[in-house]
Protein backbone atom coordinates (compact mmCIF):
# COMPACT_ATOMS: atom_id res chain seq x y z
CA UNK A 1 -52.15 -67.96 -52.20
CA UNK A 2 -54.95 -65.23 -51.83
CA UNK A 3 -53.56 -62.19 -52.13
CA UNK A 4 -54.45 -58.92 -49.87
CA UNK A 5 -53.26 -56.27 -51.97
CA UNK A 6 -54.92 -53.22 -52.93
CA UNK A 7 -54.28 -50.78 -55.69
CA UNK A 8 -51.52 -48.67 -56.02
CA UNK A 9 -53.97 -45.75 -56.44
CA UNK A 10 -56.39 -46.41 -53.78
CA UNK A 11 -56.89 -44.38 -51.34
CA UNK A 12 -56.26 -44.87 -48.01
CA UNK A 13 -56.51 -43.23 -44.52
CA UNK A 14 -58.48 -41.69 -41.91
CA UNK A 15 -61.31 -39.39 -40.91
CA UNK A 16 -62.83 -36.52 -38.18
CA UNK A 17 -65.19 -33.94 -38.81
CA UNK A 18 -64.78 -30.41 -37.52
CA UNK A 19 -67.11 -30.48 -34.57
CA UNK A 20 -65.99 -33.44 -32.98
CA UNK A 21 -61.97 -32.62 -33.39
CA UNK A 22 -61.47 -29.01 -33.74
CA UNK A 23 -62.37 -28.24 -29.97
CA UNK A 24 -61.84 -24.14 -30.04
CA UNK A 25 -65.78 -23.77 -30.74
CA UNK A 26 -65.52 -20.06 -29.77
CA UNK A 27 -62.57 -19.29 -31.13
CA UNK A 28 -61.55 -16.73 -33.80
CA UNK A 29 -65.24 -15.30 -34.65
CA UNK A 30 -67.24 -19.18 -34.86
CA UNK A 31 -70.27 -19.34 -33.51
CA UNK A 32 -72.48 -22.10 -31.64
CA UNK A 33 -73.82 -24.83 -33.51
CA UNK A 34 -76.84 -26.75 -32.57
CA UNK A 35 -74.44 -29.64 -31.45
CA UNK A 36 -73.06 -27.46 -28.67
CA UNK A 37 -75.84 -25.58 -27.65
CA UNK A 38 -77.77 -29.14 -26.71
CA UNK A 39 -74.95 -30.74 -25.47
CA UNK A 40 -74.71 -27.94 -22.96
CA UNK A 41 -78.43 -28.21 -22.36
CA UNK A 42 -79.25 -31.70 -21.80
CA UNK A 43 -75.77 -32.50 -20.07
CA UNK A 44 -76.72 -35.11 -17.37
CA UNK A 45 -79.76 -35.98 -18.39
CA UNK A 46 -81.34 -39.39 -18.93
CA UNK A 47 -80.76 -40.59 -22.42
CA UNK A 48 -82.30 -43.22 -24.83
CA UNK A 49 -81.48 -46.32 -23.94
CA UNK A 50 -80.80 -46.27 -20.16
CA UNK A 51 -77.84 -43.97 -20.78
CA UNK A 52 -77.57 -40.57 -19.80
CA UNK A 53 -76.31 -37.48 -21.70
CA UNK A 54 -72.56 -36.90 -21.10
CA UNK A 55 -71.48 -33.66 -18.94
CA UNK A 56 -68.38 -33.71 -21.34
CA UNK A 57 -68.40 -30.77 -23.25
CA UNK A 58 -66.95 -30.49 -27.47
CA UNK A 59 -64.96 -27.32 -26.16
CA UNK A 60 -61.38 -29.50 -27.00
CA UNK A 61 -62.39 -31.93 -29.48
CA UNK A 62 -58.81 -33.27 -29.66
CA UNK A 63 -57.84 -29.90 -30.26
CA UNK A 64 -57.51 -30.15 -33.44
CA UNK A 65 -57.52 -26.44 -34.16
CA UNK A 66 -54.95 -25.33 -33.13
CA UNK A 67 -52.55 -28.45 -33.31
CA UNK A 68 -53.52 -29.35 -36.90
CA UNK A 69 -49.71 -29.14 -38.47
CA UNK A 70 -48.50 -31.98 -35.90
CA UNK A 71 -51.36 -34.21 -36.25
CA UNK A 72 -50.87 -33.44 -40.62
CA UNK A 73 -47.62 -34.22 -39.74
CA UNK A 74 -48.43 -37.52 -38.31
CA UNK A 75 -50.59 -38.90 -40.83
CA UNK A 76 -47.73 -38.21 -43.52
CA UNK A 77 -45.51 -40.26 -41.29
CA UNK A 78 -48.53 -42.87 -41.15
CA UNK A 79 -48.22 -43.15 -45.14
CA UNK A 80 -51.83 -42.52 -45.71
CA UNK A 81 -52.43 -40.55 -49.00
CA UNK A 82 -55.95 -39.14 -47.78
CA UNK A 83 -57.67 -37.50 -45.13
CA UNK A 84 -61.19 -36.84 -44.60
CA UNK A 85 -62.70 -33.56 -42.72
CA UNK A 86 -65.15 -31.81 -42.84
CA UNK A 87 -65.68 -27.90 -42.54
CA UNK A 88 -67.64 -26.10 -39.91
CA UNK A 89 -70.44 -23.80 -41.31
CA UNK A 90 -71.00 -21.98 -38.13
CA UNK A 91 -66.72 -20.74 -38.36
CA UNK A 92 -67.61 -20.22 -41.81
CA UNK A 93 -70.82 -18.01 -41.65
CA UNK A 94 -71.15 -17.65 -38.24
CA UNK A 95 -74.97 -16.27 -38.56
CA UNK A 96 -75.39 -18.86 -41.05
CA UNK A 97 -76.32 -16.95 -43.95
CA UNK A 98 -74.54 -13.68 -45.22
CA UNK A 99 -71.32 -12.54 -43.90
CA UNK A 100 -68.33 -14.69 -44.34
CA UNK A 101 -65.67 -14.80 -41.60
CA UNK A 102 -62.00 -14.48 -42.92
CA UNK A 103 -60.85 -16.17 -40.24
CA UNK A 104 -62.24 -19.01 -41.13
CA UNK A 105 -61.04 -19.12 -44.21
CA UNK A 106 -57.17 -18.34 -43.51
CA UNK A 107 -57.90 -21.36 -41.22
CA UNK A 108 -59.15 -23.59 -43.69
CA UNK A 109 -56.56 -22.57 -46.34
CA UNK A 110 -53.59 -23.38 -43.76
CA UNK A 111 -55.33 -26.82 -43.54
CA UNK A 112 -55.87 -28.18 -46.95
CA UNK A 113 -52.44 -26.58 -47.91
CA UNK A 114 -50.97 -28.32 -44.95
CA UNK A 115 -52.44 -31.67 -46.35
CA UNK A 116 -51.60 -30.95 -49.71
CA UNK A 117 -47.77 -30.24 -49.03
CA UNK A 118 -48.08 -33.53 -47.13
CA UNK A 119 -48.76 -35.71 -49.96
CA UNK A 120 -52.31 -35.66 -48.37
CA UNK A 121 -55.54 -35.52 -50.72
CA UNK A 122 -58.34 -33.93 -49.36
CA UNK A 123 -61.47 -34.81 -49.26
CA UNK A 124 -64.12 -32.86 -48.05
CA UNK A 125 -67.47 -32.62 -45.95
CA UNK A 126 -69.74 -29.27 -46.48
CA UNK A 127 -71.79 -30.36 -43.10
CA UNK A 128 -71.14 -33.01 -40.56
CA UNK A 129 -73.92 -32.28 -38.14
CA UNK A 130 -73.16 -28.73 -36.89
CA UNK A 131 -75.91 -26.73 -38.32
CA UNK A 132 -75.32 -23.45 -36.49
CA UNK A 133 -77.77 -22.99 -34.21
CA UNK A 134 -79.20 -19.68 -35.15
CA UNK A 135 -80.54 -21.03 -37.87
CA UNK A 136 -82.03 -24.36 -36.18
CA UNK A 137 -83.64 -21.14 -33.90
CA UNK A 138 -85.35 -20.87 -37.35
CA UNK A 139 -86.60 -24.21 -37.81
CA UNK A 140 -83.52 -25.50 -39.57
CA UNK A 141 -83.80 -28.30 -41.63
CA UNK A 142 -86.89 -27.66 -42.29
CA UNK A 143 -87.34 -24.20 -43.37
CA UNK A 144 -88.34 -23.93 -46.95
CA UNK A 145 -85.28 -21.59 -47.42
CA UNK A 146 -83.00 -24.00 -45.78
CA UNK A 147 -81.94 -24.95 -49.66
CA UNK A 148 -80.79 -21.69 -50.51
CA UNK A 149 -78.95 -21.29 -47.17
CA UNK A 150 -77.20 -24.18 -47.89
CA UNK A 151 -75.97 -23.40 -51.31
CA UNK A 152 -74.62 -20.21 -50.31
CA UNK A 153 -72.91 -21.68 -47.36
CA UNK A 154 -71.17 -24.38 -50.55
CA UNK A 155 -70.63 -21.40 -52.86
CA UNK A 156 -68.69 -19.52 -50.24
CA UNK A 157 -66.58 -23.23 -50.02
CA UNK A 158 -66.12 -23.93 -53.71
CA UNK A 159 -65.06 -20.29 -54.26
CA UNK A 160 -62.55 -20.32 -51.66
CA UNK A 161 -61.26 -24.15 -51.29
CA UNK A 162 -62.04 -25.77 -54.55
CA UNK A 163 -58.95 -24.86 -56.84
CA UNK A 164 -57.61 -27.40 -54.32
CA UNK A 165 -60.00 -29.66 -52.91
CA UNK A 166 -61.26 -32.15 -55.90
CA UNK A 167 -63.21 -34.70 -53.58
CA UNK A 168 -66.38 -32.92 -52.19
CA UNK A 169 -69.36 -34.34 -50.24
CA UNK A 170 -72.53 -32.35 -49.44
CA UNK A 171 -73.97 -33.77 -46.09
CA UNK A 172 -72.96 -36.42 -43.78
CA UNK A 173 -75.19 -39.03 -42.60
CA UNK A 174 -78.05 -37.44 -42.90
CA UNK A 175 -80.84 -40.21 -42.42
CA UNK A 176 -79.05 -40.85 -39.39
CA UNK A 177 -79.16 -37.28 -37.74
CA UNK A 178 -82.17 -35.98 -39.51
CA UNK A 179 -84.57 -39.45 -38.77
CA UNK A 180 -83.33 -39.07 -35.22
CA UNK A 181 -83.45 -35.50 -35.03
CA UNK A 182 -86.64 -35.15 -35.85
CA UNK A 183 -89.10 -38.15 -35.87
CA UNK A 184 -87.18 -40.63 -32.82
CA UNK A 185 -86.34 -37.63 -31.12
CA UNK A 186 -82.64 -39.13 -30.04
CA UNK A 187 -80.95 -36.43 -31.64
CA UNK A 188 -80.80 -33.03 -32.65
CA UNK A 189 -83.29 -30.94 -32.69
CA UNK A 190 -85.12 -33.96 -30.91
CA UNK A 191 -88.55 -33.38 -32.38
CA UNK A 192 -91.03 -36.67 -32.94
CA UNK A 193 -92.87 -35.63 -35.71
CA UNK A 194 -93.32 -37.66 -39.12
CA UNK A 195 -94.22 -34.94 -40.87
CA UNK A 196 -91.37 -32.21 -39.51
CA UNK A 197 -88.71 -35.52 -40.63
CA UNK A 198 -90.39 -35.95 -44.09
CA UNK A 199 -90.07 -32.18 -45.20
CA UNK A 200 -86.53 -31.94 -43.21
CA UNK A 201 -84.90 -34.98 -45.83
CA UNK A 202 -86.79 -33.55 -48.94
CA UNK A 203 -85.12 -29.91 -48.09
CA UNK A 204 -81.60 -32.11 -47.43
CA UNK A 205 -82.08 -33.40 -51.21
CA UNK A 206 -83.07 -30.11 -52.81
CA UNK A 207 -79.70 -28.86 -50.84
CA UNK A 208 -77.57 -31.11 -51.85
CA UNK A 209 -79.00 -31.16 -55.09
CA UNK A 210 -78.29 -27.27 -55.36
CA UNK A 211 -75.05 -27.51 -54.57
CA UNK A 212 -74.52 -30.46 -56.96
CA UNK A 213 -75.49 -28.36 -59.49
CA UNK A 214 -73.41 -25.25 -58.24
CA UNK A 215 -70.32 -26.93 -58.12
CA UNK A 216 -70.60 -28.59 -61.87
CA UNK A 217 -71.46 -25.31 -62.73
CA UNK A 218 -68.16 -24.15 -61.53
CA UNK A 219 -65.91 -26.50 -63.59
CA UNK A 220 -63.64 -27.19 -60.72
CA UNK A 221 -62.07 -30.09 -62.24
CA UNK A 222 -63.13 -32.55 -58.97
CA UNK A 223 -65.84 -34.77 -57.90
CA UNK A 224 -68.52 -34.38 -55.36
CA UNK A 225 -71.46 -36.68 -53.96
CA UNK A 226 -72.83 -37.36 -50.05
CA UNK A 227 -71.81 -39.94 -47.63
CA UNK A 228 -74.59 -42.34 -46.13
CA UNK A 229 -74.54 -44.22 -43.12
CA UNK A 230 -75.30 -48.01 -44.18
CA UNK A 231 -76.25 -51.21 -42.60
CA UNK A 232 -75.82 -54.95 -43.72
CA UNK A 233 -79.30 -56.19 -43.26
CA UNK A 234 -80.77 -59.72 -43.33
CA UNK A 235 -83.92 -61.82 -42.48
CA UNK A 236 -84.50 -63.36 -38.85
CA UNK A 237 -85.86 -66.27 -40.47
CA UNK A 238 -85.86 -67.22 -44.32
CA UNK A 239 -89.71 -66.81 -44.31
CA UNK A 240 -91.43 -64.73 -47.33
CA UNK A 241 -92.93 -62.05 -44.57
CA UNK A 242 -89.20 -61.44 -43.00
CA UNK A 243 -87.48 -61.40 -46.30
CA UNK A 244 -90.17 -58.72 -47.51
CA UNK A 245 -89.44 -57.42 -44.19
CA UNK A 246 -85.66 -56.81 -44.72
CA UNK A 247 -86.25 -55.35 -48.30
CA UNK A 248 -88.10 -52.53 -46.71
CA UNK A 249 -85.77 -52.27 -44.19
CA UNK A 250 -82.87 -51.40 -46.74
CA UNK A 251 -85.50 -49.30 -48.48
CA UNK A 252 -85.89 -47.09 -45.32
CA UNK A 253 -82.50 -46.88 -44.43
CA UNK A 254 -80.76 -47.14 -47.60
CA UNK A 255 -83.00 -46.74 -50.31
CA UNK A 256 -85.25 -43.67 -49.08
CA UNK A 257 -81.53 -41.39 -49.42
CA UNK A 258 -79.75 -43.35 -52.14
CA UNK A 259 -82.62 -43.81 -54.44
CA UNK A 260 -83.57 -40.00 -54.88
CA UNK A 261 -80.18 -39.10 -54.67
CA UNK A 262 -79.10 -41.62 -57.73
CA UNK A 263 -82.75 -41.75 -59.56
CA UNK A 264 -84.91 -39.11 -58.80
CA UNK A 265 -87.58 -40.74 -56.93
CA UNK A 266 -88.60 -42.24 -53.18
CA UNK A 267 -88.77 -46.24 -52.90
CA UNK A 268 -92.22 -46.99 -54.02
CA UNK A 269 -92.61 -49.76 -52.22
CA UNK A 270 -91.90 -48.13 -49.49
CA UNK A 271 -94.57 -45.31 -49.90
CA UNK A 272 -97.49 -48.05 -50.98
CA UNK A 273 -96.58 -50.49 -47.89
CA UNK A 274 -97.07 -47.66 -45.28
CA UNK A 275 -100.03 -45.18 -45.45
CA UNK A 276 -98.57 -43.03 -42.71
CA UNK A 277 -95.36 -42.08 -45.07
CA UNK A 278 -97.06 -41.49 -47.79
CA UNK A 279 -99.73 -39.27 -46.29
CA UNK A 280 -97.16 -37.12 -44.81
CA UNK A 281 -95.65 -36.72 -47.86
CA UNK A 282 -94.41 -32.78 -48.56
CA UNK A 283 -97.08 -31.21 -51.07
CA UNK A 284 -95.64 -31.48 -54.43
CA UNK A 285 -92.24 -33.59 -53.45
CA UNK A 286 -91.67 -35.48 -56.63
CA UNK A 287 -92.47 -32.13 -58.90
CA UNK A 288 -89.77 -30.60 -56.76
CA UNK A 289 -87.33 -33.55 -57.46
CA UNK A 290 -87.68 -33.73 -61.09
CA UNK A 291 -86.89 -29.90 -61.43
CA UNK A 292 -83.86 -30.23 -58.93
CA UNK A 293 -82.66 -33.60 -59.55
CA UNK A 294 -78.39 -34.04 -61.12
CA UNK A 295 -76.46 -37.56 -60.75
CA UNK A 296 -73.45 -36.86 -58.77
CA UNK A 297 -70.12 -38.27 -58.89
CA UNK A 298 -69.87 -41.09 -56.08
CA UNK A 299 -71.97 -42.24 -52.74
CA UNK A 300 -69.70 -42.53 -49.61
CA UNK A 301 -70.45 -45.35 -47.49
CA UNK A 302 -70.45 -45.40 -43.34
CA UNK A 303 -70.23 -48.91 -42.35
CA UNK A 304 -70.20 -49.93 -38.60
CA UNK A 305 -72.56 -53.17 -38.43
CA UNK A 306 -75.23 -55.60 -39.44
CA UNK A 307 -78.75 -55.73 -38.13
CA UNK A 308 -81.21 -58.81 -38.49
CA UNK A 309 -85.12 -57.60 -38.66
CA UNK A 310 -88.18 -59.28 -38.99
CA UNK A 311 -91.64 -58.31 -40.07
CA UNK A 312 -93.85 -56.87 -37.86
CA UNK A 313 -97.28 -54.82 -39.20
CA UNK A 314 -97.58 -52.79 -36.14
CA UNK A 315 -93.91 -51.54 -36.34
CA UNK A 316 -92.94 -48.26 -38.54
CA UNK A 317 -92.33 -49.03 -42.01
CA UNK A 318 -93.13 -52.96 -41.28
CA UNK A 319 -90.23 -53.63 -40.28
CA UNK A 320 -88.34 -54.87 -36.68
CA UNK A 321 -85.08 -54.97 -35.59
CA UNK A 322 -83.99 -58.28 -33.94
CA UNK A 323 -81.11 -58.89 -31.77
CA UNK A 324 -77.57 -59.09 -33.88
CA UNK A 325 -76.44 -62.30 -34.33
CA UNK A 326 -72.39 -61.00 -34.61
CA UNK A 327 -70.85 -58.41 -31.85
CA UNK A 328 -68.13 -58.53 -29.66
CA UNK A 329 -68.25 -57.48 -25.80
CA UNK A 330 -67.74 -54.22 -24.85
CA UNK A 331 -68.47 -52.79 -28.32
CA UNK A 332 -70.26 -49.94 -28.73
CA UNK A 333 -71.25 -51.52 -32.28
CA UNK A 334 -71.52 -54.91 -33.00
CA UNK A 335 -68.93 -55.55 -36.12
CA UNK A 336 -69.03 -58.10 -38.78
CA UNK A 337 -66.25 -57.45 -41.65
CA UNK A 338 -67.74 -59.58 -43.90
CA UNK A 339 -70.72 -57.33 -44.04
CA UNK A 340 -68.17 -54.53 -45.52
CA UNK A 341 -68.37 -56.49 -48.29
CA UNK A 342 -72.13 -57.40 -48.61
CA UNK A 343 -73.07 -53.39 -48.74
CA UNK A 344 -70.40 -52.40 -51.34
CA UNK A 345 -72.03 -55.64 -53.15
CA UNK A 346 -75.42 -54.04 -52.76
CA UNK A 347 -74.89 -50.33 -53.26
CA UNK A 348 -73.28 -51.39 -56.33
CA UNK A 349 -75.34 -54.03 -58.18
CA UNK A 350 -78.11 -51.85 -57.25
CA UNK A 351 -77.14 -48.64 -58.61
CA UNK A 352 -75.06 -49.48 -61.58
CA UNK A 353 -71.70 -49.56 -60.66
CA UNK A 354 -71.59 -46.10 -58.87
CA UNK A 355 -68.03 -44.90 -57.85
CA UNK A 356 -67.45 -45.92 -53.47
CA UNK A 357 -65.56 -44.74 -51.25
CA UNK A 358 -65.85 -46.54 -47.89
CA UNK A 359 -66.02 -42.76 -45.64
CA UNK A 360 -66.24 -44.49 -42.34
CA UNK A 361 -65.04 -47.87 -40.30
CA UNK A 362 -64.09 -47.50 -37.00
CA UNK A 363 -63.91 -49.75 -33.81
CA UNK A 364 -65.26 -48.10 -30.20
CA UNK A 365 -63.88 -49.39 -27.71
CA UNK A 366 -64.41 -47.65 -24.04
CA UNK A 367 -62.21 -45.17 -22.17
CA UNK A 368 -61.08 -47.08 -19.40
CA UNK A 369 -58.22 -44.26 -18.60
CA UNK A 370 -55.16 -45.99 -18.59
CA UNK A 371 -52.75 -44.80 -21.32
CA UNK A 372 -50.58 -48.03 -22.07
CA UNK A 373 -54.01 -50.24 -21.81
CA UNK A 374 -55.39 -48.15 -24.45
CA UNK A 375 -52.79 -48.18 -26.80
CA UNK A 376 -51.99 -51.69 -26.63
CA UNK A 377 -55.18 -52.27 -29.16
CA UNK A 378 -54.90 -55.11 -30.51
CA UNK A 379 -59.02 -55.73 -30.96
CA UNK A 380 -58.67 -52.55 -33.20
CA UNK A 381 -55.67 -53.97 -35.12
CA UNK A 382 -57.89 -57.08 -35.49
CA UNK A 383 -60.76 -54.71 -36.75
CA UNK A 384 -59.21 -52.63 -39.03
CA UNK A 385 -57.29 -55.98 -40.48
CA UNK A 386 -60.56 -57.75 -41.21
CA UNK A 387 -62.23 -54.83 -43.23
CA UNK A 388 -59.56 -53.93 -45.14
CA UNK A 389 -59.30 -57.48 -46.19
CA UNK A 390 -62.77 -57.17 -47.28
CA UNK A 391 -61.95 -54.13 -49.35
CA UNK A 392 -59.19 -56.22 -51.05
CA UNK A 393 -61.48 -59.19 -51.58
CA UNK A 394 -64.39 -56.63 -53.41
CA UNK A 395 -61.59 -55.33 -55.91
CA UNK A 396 -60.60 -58.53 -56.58
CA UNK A 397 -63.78 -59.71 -57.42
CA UNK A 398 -64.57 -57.03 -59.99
CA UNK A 399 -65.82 -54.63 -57.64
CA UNK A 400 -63.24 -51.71 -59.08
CA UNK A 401 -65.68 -49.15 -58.33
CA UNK A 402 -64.40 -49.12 -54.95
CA UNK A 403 -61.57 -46.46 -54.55
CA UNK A 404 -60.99 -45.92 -50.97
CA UNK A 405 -61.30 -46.65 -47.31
CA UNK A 406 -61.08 -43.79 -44.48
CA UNK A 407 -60.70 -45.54 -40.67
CA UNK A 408 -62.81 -43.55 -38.29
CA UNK A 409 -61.09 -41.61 -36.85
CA UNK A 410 -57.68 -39.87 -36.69
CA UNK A 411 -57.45 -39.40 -33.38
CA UNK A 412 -59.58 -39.74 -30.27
CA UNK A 413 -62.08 -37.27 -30.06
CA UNK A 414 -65.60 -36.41 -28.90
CA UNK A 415 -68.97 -38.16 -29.75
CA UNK A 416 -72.35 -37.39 -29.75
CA UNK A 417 -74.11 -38.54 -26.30
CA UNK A 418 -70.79 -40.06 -24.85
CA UNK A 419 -68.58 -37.21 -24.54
CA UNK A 420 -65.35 -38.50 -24.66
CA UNK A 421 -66.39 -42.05 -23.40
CA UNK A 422 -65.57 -43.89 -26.43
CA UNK A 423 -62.26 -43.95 -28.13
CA UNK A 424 -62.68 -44.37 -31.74
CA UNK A 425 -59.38 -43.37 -32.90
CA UNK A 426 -55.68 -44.65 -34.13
CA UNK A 427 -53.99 -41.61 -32.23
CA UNK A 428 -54.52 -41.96 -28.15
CA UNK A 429 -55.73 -38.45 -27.16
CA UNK A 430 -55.69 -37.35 -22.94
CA UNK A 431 -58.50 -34.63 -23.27
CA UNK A 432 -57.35 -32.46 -20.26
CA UNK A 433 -53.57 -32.41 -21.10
CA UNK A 434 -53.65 -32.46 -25.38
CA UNK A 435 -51.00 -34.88 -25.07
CA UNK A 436 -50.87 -37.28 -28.17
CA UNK A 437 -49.47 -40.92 -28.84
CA UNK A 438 -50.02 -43.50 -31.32
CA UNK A 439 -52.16 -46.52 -30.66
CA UNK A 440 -50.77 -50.27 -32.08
CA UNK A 441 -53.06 -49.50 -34.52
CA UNK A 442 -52.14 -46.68 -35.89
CA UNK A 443 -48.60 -48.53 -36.40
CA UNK A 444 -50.20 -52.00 -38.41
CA UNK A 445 -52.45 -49.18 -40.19
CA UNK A 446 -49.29 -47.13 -41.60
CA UNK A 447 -47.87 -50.70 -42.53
CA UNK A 448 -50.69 -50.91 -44.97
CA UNK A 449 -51.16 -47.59 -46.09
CA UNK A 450 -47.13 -47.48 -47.55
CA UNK A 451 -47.55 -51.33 -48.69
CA UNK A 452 -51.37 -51.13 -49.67
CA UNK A 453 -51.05 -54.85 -48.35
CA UNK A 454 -53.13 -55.54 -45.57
CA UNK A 455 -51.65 -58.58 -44.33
């Protein structure tokens, strides 16, 4: 009989990041970050896609703040041993760069030790999207100082969290919010400009490179790398100009992050298939890479869904996406478990074996505002069942570089765009109220996490 088991030290639970569950975004000396300043400004307002840009504010998160013992408390009763977060930089440094707010840190320290007292490891985010905005007011991401603002902001971190913290990652997803930031303009500072997206991800490397570098420096005694959205990609048709097609594909979205990160260098292919890339190149990028360049420690993976593409010359980077061939109705994404299991495959053949962690999984399902309808989830038991059997099918195939799974997320809380019209999380969350109860999920997910079987 196969056998769903997972190791005894894998690790296993869930994930939020500061903006979207802390709430309190004025509280205790913080200041705005660019998140909140354009979610204020383009509330109501048409949207990509047909949609239109919640009115729902990230003022209460699932407040988060100021309730984080009894949600701690709940994820020890869970039996997860893990819990990823991230920290806000604009509590942190509220101007961004310079003076640190103590605040902050007592609130940070109450957190982790909270966690640790739990039985809880930690494991960290620098930045998860909420650059404070006074410094996107100074072109942000891509100032040529935004490097050394960003090491500072990971020096105040290390200093004051990382006797405890041993699992560290530098930025978040960046292709997804710095491509749509600033060259599709869905995002963030919502710029369309090659050129302004090109120099923003070479300054994101240099950064985390930096702070890399900083925190082996340091001799903290823990690891630290990034975590990368990722997509399962495949042909439309098993011709040679589609299958070329989907290789670029992962080189843009994959490759173009993972390969400097891991190697030092762009995806040449890439760059010598498309003019327009290379042309818009920063001046001097690769000299700037070899000086800066240190392997980290592990790549975090964000998996939500596949995507079929087929080649096109007029499209950007050669490449088109075709309708999915796997989704479910009334998904925000369209999952397909099995494609858990073709990225760790991937990342992993691809760049020798590099230490995973699976930083994201999560199944959105809408807020339809009943209470007992949305905790009677049983499409998110379903989910969460069929990727974690993936993760047990990778280890048992060799794939032992795979060392732990985080379901997004803890608890319902806001998103990007939709406000608080997706529910994402294992903990049902009434966003007026604060009040708090577990989904089904949450209760088949704490089965696994004390059995580390899934089924």
């Amino acid at each position: 009989m196969y056998g769903y088991k997972l190791p005894d030290d894998f690790l296993i639970g869930t994930a939020n990041s500061a903006f979207q569950s802390e709430g309190a975004w004025d509280k205790d000396g913080k200041s705005e970050s660019w998140m909140e300043y354009y979610a204020k400004l383009n509330a109501g307002k048409p949207a990509r896609l047909g949609m239109t840009y919640s009115e729902d504010m990230p003022d209460r998160g699932c407040f988060f703040y100021d309730n984080y013992e009894a949600y701690i408390e709940d994820m020890q009763k869970t039996g997860q041993n893990t819990y990823r977060m991230s920290l806000a930089w604009p509590r942190i440094i509220p101007t961004g760069f310079g003076a640190v707010n103590p605040k902050a840190i007592e609130h940070y320290n109450k957190v982790i030790d909270k966690l640790l007292e739990c039985g809880i490891q930690p494991f960290v985010d620098l930045y998860h999207w909420d650059l404070p905005q006074c410094l996107n007011e100074k072109g942000g991401f891509t100032n040529p100082q935004f490097p050394e603002w960003f090491e500072a902001y990971a020096k105040v971190c290390f200093e004051a969290f990382g006797d405890r913290v041993k699992l560290w990652s530098t930025f978040n997803e960046a292709q997804v919010s710095l491509h749509n930031g600033y060259f599709s303009g869905t995002f963030p500072p919502f710029h369309k400009n090659m050129k302004e997206y090109l120099q923003a991800a070479q300054n994101c490397l240099l950064a985390h490179f930096r702070a890399v570098r900083l925190y082996k420096s340091m001799n903290l005694g823990g690891k630290i790398g990034i975590v990368n959205a990722i997509l399962a990609v495949s042909p439309t048709d098993f011709t040679e100009q589609d299958v070329y097609a989907c290789a670029l594909h992962m080189d843009h979205y994959v490759g173009w992050w993972t390969e400097p990160l891991l190697e030092g260098t762009y995806p040449q292919r890439l760059l010598r298939e498309n003019p327009n890339i290379a042309e818009n190149m920063p001046e001097g990028y690769q000299k700037q890479l070899d000086e800066w360049f240190i392997p980290m420690d592990f790549v975090g993976l964000n998996y939500y869904m596949t995507k079929r593409t087929r080649y096109d010359p007029e499209a950007f980077g050669h490449f088109k996406r075709a309708e999915s061939f796997y989704s479910a109705p009334g998904q925000f994404f369209a999952p397909y478990p099995p494609g858990l299991f073709d990225v760790v495959q991937f990342v992993s053949e691809r760049y020798h074996g590099i230490e995973i962690y699976i930083t994201e999984n999560g199944c959105a399902l809408p807020n339809i505002h009943d209470e007992e309808a949305e905790c009677d989830d049983e499409e998110r038991v379903t989910y969460l069942r069929e990727h974690l059997r993936m993760c047990a099918r990778l280890i048992r195939a060799g794939y032992t570089n795979l060392k732990g799974y985080y379901y997004w997320n803890d608890a319902d809380s806001y998103e990007q765009l939709r406000g608080y019209d997706l529910r994402f999380g294992l903990t049902w969350v009434d966003h007026v109220t604060g009040k708090r109860r577990w989904k089904k999920s949450r209760y088949f997910f704490s089965q696994v996490c004390k059995s580390k079987m899934v089924n």
